[in-house]
PDB file of N, CA and C in Angstrom:
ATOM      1  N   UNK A   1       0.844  -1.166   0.000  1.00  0.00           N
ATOM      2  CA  UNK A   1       0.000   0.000   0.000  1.00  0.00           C
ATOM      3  C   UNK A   1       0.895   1.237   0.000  1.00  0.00           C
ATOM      4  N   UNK A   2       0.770   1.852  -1.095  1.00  0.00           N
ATOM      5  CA  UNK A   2       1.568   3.101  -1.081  1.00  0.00           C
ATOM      6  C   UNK A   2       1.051   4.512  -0.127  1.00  0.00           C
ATOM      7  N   UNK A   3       2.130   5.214   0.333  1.00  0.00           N
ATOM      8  CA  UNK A   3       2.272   6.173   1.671  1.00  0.00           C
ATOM      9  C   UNK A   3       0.746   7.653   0.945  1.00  0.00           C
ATOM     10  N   UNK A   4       0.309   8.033   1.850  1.00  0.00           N
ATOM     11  CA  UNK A   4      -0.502   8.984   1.600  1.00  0.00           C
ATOM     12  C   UNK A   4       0.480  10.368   0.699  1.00  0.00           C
ATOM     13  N   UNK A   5      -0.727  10.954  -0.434  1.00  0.00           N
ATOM     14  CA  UNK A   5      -0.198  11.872  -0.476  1.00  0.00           C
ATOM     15  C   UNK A   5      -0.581  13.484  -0.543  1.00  0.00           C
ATOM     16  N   UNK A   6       0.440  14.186  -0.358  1.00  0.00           N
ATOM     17  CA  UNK A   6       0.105  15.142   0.475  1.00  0.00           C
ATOM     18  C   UNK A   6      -1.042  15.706   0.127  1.00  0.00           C
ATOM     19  N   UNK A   7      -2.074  15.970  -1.140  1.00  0.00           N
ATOM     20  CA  UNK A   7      -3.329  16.234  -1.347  1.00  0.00           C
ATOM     21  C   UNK A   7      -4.197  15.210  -0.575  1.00  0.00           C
ATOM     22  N   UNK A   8      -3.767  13.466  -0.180  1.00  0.00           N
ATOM     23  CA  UNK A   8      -5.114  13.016   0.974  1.00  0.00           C
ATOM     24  C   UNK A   8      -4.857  13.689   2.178  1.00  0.00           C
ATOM     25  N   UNK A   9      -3.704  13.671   2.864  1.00  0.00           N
ATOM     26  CA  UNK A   9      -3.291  14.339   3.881  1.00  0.00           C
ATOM     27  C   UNK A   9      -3.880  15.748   3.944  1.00  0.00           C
ATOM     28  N   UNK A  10      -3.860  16.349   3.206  1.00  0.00           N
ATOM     29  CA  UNK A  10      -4.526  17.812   3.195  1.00  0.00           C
ATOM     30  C   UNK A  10      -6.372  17.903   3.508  1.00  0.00           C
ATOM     31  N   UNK A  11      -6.717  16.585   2.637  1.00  0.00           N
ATOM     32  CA  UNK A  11      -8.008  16.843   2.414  1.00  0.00           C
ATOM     33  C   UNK A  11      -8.621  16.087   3.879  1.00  0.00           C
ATOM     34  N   UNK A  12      -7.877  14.855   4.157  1.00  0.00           N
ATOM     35  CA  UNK A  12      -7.920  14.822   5.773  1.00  0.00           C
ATOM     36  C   UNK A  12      -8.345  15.813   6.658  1.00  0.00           C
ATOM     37  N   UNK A  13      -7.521  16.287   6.538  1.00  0.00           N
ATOM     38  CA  UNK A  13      -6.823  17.251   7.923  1.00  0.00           C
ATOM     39  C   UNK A  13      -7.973  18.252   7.863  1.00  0.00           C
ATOM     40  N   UNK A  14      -8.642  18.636   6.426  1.00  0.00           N
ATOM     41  CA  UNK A  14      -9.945  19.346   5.822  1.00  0.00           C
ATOM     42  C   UNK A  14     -11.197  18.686   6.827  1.00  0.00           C
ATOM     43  N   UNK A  15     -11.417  17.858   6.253  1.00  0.00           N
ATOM     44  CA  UNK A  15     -12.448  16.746   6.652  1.00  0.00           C
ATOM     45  C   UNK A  15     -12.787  16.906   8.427  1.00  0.00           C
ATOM     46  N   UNK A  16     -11.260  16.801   8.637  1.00  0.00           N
ATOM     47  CA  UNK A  16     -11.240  16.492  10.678  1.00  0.00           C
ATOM     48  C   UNK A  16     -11.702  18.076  10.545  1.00  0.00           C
ATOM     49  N   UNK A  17     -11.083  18.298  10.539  1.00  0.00           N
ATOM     50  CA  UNK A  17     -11.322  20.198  11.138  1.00  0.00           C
ATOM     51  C   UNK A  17     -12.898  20.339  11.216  1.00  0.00           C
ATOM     52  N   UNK A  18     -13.260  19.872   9.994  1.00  0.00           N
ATOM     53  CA  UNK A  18     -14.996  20.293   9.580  1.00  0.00           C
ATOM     54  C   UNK A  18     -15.386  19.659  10.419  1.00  0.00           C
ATOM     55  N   UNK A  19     -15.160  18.532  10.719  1.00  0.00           N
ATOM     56  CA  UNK A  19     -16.286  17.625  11.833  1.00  0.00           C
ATOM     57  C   UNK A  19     -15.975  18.322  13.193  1.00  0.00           C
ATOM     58  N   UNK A  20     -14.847  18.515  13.467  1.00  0.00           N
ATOM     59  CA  UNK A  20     -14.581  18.927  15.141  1.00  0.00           C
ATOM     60  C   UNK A  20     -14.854  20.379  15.006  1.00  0.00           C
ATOM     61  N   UNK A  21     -14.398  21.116  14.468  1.00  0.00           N
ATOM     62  CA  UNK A  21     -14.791  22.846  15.107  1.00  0.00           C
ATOM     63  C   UNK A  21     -16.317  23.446  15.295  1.00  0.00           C
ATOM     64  N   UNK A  22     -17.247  22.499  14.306  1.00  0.00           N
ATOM     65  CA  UNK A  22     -18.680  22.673  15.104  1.00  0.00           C
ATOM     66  C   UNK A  22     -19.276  22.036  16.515  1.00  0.00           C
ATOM     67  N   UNK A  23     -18.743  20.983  16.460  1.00  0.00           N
ATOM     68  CA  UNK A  23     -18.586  20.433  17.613  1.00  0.00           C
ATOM     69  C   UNK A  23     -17.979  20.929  19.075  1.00  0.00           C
ATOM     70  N   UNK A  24     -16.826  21.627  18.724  1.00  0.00           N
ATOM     71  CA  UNK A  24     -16.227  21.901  19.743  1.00  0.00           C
ATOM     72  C   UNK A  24     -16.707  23.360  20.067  1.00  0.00           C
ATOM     73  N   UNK A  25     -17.691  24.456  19.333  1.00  0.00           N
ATOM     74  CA  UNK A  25     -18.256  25.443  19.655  1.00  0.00           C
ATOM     75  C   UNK A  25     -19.865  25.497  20.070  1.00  0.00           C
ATOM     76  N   UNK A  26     -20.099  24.197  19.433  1.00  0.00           N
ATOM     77  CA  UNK A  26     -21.592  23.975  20.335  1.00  0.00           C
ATOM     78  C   UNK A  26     -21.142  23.350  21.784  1.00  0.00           C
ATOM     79  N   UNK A  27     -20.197  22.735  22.128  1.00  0.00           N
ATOM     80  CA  UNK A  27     -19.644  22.496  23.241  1.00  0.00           C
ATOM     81  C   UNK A  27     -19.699  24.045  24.277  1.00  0.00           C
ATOM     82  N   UNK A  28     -18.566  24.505  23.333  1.00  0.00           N
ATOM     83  CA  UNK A  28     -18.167  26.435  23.848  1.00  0.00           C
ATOM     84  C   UNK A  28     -19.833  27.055  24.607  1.00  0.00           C
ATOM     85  N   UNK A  29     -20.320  26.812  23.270  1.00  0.00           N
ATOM     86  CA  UNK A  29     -21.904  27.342  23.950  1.00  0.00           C
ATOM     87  C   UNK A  29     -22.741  27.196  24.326  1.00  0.00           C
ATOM     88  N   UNK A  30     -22.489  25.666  24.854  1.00  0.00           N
ATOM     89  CA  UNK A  30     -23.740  25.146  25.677  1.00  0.00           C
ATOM     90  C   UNK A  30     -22.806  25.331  27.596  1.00  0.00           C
ATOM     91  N   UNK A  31     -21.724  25.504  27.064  1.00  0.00           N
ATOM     92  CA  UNK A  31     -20.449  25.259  28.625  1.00  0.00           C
ATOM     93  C   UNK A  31     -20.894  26.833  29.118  1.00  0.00           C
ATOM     94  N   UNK A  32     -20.895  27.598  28.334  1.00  0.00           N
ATOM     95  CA  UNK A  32     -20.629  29.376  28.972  1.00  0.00           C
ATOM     96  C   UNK A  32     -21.852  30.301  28.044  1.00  0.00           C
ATOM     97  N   UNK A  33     -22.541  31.093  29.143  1.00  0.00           N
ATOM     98  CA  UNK A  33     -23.589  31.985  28.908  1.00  0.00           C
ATOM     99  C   UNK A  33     -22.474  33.147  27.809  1.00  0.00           C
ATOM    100  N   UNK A  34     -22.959  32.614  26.475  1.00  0.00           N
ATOM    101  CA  UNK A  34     -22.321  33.733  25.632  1.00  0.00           C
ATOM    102  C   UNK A  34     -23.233  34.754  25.407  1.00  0.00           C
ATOM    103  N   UNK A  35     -24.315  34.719  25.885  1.00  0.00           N
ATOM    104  CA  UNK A  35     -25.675  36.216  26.039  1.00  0.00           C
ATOM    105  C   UNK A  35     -24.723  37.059  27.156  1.00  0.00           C
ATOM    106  N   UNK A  36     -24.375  36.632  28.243  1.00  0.00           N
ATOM    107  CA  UNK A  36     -23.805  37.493  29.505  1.00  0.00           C
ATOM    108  C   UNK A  36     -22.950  38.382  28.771  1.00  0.00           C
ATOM    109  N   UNK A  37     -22.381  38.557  27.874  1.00  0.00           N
ATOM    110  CA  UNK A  37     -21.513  39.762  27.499  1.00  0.00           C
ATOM    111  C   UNK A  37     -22.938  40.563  27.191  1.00  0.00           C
ATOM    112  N   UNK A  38     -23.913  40.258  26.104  1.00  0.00           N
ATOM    113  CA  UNK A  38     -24.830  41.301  25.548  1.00  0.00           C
ATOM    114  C   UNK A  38     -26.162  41.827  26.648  1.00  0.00           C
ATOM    115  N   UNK A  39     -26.019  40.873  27.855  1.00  0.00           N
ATOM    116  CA  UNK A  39     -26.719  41.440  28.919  1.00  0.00           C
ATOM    117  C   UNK A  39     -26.318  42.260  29.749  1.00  0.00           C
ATOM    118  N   UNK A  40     -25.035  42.534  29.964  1.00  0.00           N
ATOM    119  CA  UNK A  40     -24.350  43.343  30.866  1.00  0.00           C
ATOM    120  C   UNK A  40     -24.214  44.681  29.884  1.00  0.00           C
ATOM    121  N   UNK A  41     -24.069  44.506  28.406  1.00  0.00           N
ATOM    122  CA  UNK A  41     -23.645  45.767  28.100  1.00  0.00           C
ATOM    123  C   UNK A  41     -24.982  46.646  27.965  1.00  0.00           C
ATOM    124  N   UNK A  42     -26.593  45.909  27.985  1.00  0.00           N
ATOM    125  CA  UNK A  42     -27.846  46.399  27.856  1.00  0.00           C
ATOM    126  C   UNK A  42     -28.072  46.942  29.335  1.00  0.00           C
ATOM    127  N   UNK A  43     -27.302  46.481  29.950  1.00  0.00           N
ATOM    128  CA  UNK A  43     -27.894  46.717  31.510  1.00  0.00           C
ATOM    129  C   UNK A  43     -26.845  48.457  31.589  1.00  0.00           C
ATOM    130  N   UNK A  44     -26.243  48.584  31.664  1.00  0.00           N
ATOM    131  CA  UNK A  44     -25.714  49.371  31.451  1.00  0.00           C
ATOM    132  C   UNK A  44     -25.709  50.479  30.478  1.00  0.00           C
ATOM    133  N   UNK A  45     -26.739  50.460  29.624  1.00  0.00           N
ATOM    134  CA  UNK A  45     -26.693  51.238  28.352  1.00  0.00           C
ATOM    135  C   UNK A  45     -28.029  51.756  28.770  1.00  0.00           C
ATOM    136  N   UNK A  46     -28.711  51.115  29.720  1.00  0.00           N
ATOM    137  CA  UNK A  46     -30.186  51.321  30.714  1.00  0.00           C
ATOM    138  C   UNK A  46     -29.885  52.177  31.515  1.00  0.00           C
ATOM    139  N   UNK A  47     -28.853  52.091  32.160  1.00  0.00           N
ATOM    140  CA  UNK A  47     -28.697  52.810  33.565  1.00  0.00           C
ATOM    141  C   UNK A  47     -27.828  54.147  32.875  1.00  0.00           C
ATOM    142  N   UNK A  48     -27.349  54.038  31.907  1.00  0.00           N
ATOM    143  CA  UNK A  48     -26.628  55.702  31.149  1.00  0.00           C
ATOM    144  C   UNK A  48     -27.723  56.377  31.154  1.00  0.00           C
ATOM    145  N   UNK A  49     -29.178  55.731  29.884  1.00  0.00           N
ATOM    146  CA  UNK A  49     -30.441  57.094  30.031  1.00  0.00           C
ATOM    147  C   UNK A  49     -31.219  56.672  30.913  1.00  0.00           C
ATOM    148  N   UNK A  50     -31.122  56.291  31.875  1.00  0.00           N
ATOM    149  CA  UNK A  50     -31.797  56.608  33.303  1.00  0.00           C
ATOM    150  C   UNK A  50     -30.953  57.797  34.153  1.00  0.00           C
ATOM    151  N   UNK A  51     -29.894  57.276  34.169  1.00  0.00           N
ATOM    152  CA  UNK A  51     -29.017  58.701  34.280  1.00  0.00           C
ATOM    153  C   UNK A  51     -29.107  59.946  33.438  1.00  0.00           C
ATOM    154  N   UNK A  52     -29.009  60.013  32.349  1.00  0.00           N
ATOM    155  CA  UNK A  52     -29.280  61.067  31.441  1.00  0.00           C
ATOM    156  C   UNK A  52     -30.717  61.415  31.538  1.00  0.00           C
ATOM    157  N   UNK A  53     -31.922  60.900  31.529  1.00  0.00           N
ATOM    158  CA  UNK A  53     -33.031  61.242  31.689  1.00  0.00           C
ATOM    159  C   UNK A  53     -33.249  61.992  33.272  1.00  0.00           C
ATOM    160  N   UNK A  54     -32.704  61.685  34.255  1.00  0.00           N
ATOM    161  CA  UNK A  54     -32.879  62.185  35.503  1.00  0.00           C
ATOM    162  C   UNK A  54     -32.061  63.682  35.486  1.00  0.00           C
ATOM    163  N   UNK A  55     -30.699  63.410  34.495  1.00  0.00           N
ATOM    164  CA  UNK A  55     -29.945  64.758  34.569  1.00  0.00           C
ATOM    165  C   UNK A  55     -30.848  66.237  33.795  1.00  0.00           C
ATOM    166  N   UNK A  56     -31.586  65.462  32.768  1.00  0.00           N
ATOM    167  CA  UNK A  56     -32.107  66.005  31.909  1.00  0.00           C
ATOM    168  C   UNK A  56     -33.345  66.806  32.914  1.00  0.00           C
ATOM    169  N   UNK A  57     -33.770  66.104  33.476  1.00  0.00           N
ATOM    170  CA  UNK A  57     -35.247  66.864  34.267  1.00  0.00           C
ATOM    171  C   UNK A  57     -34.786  67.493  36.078  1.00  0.00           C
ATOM    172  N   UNK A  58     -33.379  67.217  35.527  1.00  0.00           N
ATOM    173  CA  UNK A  58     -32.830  68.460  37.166  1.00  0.00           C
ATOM    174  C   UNK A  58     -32.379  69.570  36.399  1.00  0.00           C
ATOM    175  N   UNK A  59     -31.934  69.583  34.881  1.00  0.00           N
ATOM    176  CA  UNK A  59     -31.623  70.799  34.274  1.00  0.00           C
ATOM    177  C   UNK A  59     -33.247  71.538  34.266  1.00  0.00           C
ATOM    178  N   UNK A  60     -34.066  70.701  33.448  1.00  0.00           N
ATOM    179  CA  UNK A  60     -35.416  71.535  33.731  1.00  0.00           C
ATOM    180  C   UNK A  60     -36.005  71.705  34.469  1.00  0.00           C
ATOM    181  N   UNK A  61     -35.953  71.349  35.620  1.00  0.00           N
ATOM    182  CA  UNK A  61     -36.425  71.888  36.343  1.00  0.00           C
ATOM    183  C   UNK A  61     -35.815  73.182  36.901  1.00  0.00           C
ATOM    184  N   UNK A  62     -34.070  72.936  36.867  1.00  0.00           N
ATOM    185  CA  UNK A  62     -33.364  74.135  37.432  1.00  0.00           C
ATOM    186  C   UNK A  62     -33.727  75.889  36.417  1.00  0.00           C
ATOM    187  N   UNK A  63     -34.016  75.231  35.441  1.00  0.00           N
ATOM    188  CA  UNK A  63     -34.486  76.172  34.043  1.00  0.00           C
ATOM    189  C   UNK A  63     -35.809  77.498  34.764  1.00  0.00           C
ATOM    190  N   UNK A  64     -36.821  76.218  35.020  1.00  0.00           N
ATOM    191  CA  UNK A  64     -38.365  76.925  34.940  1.00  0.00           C
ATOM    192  C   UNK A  64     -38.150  77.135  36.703  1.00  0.00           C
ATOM    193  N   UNK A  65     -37.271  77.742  36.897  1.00  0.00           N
ATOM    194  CA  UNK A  65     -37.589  77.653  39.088  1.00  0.00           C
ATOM    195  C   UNK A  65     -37.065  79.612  38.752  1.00  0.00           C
TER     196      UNK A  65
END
């Protein structure tokens, strides 16, 4: 049996990759809350115009006094 050559070896190494890197990121995202980055940055993007809305109605009010 003659030795592999480097185009099976390539198309191998193709093949593995394809089967494992979906695998190993549905792994990634069933292991770790990948929402927790986009919930923390909403929670926070809440509390800026809650802040800005409160700053906003101590200017008007300071306005009409």
């Amino acid at each position: 049996m003659p030795a592999a050559t480097a185009t099976q070896w390539l198309t191998a190494a193709a093949v593995s990759a394809g089967l494992y890197l979906p695998g190993a990121l549905l792994i990634l995202a069933l292991d770790h809350d990948l929402l927790l980055p986009l919930a923390l940055a909403r929670a926070a993007a809440q509390r800026a115009r809650q802040q800005l809305a409160t700053a906003a109605r101590s200017h008007q009010k300071g306005l009409t006094r």
